[in-house]
Protein backbone atom coordinates (compact mmCIF):
# COMPACT_ATOMS: atom_id res chain seq x y z
CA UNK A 1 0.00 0.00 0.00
CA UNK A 2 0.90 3.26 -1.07
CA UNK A 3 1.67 6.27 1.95
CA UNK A 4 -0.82 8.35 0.06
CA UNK A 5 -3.40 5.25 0.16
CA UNK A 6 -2.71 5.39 4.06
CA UNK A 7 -4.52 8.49 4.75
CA UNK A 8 -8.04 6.98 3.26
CA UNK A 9 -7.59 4.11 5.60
CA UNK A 10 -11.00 4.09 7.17
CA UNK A 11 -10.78 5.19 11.00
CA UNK A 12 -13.04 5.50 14.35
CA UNK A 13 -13.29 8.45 16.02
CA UNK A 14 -12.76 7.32 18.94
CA UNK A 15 -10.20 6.14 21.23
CA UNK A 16 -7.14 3.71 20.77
CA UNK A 17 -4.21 2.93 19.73
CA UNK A 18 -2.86 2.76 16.20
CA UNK A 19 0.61 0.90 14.06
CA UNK A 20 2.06 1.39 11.61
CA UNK A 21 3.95 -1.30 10.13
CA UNK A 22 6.34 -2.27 7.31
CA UNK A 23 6.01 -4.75 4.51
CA UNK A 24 6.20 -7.60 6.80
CA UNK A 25 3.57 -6.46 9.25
CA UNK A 26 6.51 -4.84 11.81
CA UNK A 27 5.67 -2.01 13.79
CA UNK A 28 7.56 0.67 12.59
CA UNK A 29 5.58 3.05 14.77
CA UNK A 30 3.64 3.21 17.79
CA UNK A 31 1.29 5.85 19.69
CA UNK A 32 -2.59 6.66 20.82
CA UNK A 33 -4.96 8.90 20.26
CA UNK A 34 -7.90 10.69 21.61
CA UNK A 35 -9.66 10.42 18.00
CA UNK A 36 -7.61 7.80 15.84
CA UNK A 37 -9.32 9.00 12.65
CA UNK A 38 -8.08 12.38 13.07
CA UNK A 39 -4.65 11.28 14.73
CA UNK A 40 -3.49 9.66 11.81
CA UNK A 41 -4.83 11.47 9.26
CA UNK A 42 -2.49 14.23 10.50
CA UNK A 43 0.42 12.32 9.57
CA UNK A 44 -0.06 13.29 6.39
CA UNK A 45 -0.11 16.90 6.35
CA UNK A 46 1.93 18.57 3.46
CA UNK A 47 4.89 19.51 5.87
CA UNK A 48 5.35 16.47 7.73
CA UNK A 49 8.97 17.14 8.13
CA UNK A 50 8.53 20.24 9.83
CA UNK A 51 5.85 19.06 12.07
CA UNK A 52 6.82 15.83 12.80
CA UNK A 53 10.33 15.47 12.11
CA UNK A 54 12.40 13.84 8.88
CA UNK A 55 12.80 10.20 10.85
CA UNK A 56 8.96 10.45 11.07
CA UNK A 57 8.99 11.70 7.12
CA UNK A 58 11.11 8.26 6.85
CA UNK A 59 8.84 6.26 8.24
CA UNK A 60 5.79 7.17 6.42
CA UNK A 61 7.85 6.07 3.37
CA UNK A 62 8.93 2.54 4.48
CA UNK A 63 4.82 2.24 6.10
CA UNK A 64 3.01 -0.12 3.99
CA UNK A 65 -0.35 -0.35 5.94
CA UNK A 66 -1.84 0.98 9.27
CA UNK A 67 -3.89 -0.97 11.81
CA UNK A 68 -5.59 0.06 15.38
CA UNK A 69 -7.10 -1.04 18.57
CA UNK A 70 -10.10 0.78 19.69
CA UNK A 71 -10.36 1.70 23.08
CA UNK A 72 -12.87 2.74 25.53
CA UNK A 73 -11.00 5.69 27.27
CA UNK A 74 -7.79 7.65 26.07
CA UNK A 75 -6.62 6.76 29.58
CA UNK A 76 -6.72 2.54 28.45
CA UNK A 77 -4.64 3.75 25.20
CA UNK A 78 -2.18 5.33 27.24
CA UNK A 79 -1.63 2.11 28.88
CA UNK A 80 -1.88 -0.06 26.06
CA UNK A 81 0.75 2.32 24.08
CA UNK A 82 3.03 2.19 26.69
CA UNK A 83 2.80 -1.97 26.78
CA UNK A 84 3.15 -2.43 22.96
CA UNK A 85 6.12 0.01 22.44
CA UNK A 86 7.58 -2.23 25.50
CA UNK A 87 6.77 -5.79 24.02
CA UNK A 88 7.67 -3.94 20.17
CA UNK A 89 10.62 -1.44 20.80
CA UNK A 90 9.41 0.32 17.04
CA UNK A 91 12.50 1.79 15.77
CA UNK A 92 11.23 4.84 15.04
CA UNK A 93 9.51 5.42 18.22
CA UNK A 94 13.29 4.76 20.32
CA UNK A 95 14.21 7.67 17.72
CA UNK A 96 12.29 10.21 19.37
CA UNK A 97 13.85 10.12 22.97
CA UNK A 98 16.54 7.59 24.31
CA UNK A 99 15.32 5.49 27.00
CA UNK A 100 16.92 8.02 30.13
CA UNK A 101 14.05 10.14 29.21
CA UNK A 102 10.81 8.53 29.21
CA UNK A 103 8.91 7.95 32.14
CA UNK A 104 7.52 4.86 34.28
CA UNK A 105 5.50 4.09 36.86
CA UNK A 106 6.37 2.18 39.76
CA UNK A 107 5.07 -0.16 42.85
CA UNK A 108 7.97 -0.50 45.58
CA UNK A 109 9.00 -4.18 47.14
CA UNK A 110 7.18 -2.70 50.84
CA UNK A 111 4.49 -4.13 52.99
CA UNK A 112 2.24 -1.63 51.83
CA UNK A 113 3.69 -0.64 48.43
CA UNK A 114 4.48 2.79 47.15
CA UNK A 115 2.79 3.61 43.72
CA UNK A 116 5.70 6.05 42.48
CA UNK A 117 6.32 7.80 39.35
CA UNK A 118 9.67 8.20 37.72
CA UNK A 119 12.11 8.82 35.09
CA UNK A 120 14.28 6.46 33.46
CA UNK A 121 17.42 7.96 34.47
CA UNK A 122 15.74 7.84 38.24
CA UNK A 123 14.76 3.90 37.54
CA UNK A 124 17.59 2.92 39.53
CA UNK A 125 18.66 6.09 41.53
CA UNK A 126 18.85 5.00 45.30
CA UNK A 127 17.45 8.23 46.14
CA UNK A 128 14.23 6.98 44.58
CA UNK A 129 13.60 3.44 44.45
CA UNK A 130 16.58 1.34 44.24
CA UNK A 131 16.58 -1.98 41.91
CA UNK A 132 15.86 -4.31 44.43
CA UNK A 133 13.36 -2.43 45.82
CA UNK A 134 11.05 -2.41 42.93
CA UNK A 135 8.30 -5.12 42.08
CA UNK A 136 6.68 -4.06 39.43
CA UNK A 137 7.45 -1.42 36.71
CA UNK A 138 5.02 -0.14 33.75
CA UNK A 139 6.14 1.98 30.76
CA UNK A 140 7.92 3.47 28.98
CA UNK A 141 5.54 6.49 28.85
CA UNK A 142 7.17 9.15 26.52
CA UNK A 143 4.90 12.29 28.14
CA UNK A 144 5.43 12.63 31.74
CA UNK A 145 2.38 15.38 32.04
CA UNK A 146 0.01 13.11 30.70
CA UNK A 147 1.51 10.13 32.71
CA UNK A 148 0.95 12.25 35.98
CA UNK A 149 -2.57 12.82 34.71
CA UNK A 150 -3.51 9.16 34.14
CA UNK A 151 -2.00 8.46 37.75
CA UNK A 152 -4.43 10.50 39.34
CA UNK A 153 -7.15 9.66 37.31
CA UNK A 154 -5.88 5.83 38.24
CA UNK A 155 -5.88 6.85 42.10
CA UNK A 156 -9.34 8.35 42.39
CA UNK A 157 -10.26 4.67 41.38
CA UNK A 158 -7.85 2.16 43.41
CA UNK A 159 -6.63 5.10 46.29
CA UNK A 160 -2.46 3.82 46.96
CA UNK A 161 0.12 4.97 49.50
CA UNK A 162 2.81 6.94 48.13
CA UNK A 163 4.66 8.83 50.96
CA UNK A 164 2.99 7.93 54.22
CA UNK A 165 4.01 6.41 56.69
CA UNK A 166 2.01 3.30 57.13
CA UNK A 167 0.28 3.00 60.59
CA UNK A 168 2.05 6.10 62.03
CA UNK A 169 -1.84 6.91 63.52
CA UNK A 170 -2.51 10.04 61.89
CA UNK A 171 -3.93 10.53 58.39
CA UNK A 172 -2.34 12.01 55.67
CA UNK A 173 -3.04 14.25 53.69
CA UNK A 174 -4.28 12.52 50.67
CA UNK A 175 -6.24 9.88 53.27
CA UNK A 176 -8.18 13.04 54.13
CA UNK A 177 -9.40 13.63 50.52
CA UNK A 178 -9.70 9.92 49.61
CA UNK A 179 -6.64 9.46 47.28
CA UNK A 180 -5.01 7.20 50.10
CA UNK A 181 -6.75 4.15 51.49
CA UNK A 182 -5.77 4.69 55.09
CA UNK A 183 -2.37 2.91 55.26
CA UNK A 184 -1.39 5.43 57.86
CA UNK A 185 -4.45 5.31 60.09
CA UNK A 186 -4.17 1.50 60.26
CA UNK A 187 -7.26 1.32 58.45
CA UNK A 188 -6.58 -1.17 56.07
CA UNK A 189 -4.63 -4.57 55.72
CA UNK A 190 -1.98 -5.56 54.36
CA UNK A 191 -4.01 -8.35 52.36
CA UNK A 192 -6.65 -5.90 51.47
CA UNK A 193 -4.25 -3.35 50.32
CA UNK A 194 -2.45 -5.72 48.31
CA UNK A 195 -5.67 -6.39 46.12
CA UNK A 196 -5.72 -2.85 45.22
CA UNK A 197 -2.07 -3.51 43.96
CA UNK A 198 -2.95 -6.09 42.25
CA UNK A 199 -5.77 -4.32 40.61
CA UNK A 200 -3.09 -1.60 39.36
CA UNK A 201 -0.66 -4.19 38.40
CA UNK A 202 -3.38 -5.77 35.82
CA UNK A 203 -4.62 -2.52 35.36
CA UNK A 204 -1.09 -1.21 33.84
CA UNK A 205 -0.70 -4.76 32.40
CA UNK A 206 -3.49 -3.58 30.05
CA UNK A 207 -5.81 -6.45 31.45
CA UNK A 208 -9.16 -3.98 32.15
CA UNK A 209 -11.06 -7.29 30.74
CA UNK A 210 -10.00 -9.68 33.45
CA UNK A 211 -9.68 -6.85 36.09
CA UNK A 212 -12.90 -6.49 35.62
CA UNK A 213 -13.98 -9.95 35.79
CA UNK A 214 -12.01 -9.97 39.07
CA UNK A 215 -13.66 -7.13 40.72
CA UNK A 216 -17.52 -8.35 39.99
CA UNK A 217 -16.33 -11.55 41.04
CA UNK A 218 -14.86 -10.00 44.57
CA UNK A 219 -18.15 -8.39 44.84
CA UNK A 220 -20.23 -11.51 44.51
CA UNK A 221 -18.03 -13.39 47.05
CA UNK A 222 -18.17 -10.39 49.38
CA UNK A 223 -22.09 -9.96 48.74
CA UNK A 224 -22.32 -14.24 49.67
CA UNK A 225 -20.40 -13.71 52.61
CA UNK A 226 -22.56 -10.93 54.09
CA UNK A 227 -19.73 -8.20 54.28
CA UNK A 228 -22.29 -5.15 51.87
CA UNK A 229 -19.85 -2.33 52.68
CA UNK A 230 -17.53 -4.38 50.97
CA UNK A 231 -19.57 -5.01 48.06
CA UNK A 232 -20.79 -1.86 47.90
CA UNK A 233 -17.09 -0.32 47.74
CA UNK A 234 -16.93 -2.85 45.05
CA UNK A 235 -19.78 -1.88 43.04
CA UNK A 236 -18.62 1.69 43.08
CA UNK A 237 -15.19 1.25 41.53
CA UNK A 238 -16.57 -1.24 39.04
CA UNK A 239 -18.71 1.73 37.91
CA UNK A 240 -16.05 4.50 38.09
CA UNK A 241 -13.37 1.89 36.19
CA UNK A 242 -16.26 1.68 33.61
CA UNK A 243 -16.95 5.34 33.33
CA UNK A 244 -13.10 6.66 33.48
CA UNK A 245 -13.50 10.81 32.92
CA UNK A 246 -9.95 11.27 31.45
CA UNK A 247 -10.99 14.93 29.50
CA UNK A 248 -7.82 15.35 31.20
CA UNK A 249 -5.98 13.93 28.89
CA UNK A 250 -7.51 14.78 25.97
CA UNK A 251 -6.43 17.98 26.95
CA UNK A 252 -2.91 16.78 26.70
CA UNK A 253 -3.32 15.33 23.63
CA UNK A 254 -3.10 17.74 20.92
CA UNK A 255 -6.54 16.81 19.18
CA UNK A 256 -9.34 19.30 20.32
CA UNK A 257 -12.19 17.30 21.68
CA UNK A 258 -15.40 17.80 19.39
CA UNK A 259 -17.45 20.09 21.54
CA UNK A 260 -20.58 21.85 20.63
CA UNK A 261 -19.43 25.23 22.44
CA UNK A 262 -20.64 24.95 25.94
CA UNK A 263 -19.82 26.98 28.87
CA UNK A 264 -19.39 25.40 32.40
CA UNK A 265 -18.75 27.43 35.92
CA UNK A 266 -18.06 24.78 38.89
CA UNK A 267 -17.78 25.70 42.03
CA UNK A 268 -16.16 24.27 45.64
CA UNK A 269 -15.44 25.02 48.94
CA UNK A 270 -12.57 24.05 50.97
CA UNK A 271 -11.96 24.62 54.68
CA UNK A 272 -10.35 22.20 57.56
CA UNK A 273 -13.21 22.10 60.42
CA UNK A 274 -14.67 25.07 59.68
CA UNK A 275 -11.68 27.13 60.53
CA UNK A 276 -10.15 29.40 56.89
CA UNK A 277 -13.25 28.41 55.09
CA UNK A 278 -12.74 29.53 51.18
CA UNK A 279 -14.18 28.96 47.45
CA UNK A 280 -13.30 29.00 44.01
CA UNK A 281 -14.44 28.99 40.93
CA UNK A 282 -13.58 27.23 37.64
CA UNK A 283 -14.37 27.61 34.09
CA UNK A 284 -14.15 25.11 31.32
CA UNK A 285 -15.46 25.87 27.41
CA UNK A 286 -15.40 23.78 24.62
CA UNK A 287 -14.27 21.06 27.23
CA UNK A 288 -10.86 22.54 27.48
CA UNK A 289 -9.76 25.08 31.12
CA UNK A 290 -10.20 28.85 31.01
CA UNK A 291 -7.23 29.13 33.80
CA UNK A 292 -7.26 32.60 33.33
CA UNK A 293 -10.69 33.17 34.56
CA UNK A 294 -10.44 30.97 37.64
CA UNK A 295 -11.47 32.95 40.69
CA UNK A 296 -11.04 32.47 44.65
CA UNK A 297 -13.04 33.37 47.53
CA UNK A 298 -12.30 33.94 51.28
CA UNK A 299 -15.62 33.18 52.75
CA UNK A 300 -16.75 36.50 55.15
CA UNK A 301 -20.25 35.77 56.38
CA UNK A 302 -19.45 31.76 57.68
CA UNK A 303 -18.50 31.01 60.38
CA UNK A 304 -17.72 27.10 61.38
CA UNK A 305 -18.72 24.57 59.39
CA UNK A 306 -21.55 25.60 56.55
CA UNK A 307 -20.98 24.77 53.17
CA UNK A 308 -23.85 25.61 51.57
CA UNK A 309 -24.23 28.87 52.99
CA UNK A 310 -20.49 29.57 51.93
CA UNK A 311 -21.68 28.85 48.41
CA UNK A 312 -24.25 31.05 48.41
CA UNK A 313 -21.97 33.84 49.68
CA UNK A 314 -19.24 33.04 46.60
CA UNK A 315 -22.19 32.91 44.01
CA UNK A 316 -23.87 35.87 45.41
CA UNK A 317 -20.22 37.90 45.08
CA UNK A 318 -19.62 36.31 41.60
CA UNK A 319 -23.30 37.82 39.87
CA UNK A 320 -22.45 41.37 41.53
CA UNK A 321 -19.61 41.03 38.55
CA UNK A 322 -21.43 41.84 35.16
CA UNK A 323 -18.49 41.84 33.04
CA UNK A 324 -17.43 38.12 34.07
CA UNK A 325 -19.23 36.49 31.10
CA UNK A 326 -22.06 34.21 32.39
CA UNK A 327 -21.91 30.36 31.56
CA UNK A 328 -24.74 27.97 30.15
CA UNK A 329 -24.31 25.56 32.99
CA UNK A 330 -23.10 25.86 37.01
CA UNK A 331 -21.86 22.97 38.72
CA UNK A 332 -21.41 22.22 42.36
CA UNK A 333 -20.32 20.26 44.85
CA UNK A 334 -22.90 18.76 46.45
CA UNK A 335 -26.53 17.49 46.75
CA UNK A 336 -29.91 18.75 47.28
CA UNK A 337 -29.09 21.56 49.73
CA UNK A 338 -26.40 22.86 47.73
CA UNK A 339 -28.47 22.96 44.46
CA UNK A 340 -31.09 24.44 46.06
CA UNK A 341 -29.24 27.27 47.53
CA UNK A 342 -27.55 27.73 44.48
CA UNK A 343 -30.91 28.19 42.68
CA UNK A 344 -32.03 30.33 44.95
CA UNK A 345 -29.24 33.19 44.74
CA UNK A 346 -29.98 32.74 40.58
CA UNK A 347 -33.27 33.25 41.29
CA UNK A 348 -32.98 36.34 43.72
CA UNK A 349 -30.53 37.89 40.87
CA UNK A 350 -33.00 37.34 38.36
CA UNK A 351 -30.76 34.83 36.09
CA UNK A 352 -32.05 31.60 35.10
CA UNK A 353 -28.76 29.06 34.32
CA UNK A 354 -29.09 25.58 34.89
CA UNK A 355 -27.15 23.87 38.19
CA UNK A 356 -25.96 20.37 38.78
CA UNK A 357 -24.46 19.06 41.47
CA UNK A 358 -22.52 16.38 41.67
CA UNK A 359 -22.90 14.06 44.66
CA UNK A 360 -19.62 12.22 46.32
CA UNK A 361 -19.11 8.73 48.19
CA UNK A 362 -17.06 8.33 51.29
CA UNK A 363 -14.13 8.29 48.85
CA UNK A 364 -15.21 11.54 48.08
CA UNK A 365 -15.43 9.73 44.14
CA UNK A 366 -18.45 10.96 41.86
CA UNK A 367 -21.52 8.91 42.66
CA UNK A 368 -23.85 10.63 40.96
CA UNK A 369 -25.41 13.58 39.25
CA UNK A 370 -28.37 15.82 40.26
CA UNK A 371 -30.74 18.32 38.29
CA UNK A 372 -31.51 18.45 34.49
CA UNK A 373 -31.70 14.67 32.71
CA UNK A 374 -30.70 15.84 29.22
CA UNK A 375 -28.20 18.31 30.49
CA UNK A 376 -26.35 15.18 32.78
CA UNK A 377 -26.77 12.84 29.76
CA UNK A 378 -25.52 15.28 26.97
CA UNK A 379 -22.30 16.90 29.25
CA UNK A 380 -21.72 14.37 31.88
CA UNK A 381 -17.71 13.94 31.03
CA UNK A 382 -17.24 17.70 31.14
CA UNK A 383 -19.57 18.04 34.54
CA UNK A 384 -17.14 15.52 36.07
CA UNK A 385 -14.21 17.42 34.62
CA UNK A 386 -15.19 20.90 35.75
CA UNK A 387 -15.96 19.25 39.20
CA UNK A 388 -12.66 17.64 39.51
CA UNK A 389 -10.98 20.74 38.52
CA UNK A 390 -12.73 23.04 40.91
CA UNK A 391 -12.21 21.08 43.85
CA UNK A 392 -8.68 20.48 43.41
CA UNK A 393 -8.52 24.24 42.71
CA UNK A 394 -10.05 24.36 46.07
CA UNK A 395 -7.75 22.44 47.93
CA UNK A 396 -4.89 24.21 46.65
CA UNK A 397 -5.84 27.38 47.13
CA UNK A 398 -7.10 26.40 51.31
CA UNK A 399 -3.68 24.32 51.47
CA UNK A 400 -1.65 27.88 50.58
CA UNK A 401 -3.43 30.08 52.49
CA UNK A 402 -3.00 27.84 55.38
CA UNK A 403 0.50 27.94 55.28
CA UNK A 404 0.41 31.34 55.35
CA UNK A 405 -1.23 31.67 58.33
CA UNK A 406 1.09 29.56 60.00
């Protein structure tokens, strides 16, 4: 097959991972893609060597046909990329950076294992996890912003231990916003801790199939022998693994999400007992972060512990701004209460714009979605997104101000 026959090879737009490969079927190239149609079709562009580089130019020349695997989340491509170039080595993938430069993730030879990310030059740095410390290693990964995105979109699913202290008695940080499972506190084993491992480790393995099998089948034995909170748990990250929001990547991955132009405000509130209560708020359009319009909030009419009057206060102080542009949807954290009082300060301003609030487990992990059906169905990635973003806008922004009260 001819290069220029390549570019009419017929594509999803979707997802995956795509090859291509010499006469005799051998990858000459690896890499993923938020929309593989649109991914490979911009291999051809009339300036390839500018944009992509002469070895890539080369390449396209010895390519003879192109192939893909369609996945269900950019997030399972990035995984899947990093295994094939791995099992592979393409030659003209190993062109693009030598091996002291790509990135890979990590789980330590502990008791409770450390979930760490580095780079290759680090891999066997005693100063971050010596050789025969390490049990399991994933990658390479060639973007290391994009890897630290997947990570935390991996660790809002499976919460791991990265630099606690396990059973020192007092929670860390991340245990207090549900990224760690409570190896600190004593809260977990270490048998039960090691079958979130394992779930990463098959996870990173690219086996989603058979983790999944694994996890309905823990939740059926757990469900038989009684133990519901178990289950339950269960249930829930069989749902979030299903329904992985990685806009976050997409993002990161140089193809502009199709969007229908749609304007999203989300809003948090952060405060530790009551005491330096804040807000923020976030904008997303077109599914992609307005950082520049990002706002914060020190909360003046609260005092202790009342979020949803806090809210009020940061919506009330963001309509008195009429040149702040106003958004199509508003998104919050929280349920009924918080919906309500945010439709109430819309109402008393005289604005009618949508709200939905997204409702958290104990992991503080999205559960589920309140207000407008269609609205939910139609924007549900970038309602998660906008969520995510504003609350760990939120956190930061309580976390600094803390410290400089101290």
């Amino acid at each position: 097959m001819k290069s220029q026959d390549l570019a009419k090879v017929r594509l999803p737009n979707s997802p995956g991972v795509y090859f291509f490969r010499n006469g005799a079927k051998k990858p000459l190239y690896i890499g993923k893609a938020t929309s593989l149609r649109s991914r490979v079709r911009s291999y051809f562009d009339h300036d390839i060597a500018r944009t992509r580089g002469p070895h890539i130019e080369l390449m396209l020349e010895m390519a003879k046909m192109v192939d893909f695997i369609k996945t269900d989340s950019v997030l399972e491509a990035l995984i899947l990329e990093a295994r094939f170039i791995k099992k592979h080595q393409p030659k003209y993938n190993t062109k693009e950076k030598d091996d002291k430069s790509f990135n890979y993730v990590i789980v330590t030879k502990e008791d409770f294992p450390r979930v760490l990310l580095v780079r290759g030059k680090n891999l066997f740095d005693k100063r971050h996890a010596p050789a025969h410390e390490i049990r399991h290693s994933f990658g390479p990964f060639p973007k290391g912003r994009i890897l630290r995105d997947a990570l935390k979109i991996v660790r809002k699913i499976f919460p791991f231990r990265d630099t606690c202290v396990p059973g020192v008695g007092r929670p860390c940080f991340n245990r207090q916003i549900g990224l760690c499972p409570g190896v600190c506190t004593g809260e977990i084993t270490k048998r039960e801790y090691g079958e979130t491992i394992r779930n990463i480790r098959l996870f990173f393995e690219g086996e989603k199939k058979n983790l999944l099998k694994k996890l309905e089948r823990d939740m059926k034995t757990a469900a038989k022998a009684l133990r519901f909170e178990q289950a339950g748990i269960i249930k829930k990250t069989v749902f979030a693994f299903k329904h992985i929001h990685d806009i976050a990547l997409v993002k990161n991955d140089n193809v502009r999400p199709e969007q229908s132009g749609f304007r999203i405000e989300a809003y948090d509130v952060a405060h530790l007992s009551g005491k330096n209560t804040v807000g923020v708020m976030t904008v997303a359009e077109d599914g992609m972060e307005k950082k520049n319009e990002y706002r914060k909030f020190r909360i003046r009419t609260v005092d202790g512990v009342n979020d949803t009057r806090a809210l009020a206060e940061i919506l009330e102080r963001r309509l008195e701004h009429s040149e702040w542009q106003l958004p199509k949807l508003i998104v919050i954290d929280g349920g009924v209460a918080q919906k309500n009082a945010a439709e109430r300060v819309l109402c008393a301003a005289g604005i009618r714009i949508p709200v939905i609030g997204v409702v958290k487990n104990e992991r503080h992990q999205p559960e589920r979605l309140i207000g407008d059906q269609k609205l939910r169905s139609t924007h549900e990635r970038n309602i998660v997104l906008a969520n995510a973003e504003a609350h760990r806008f939120a956190i930061q922004y309580h976390r600094n101000l803390r410290d400089k009260i101290k």
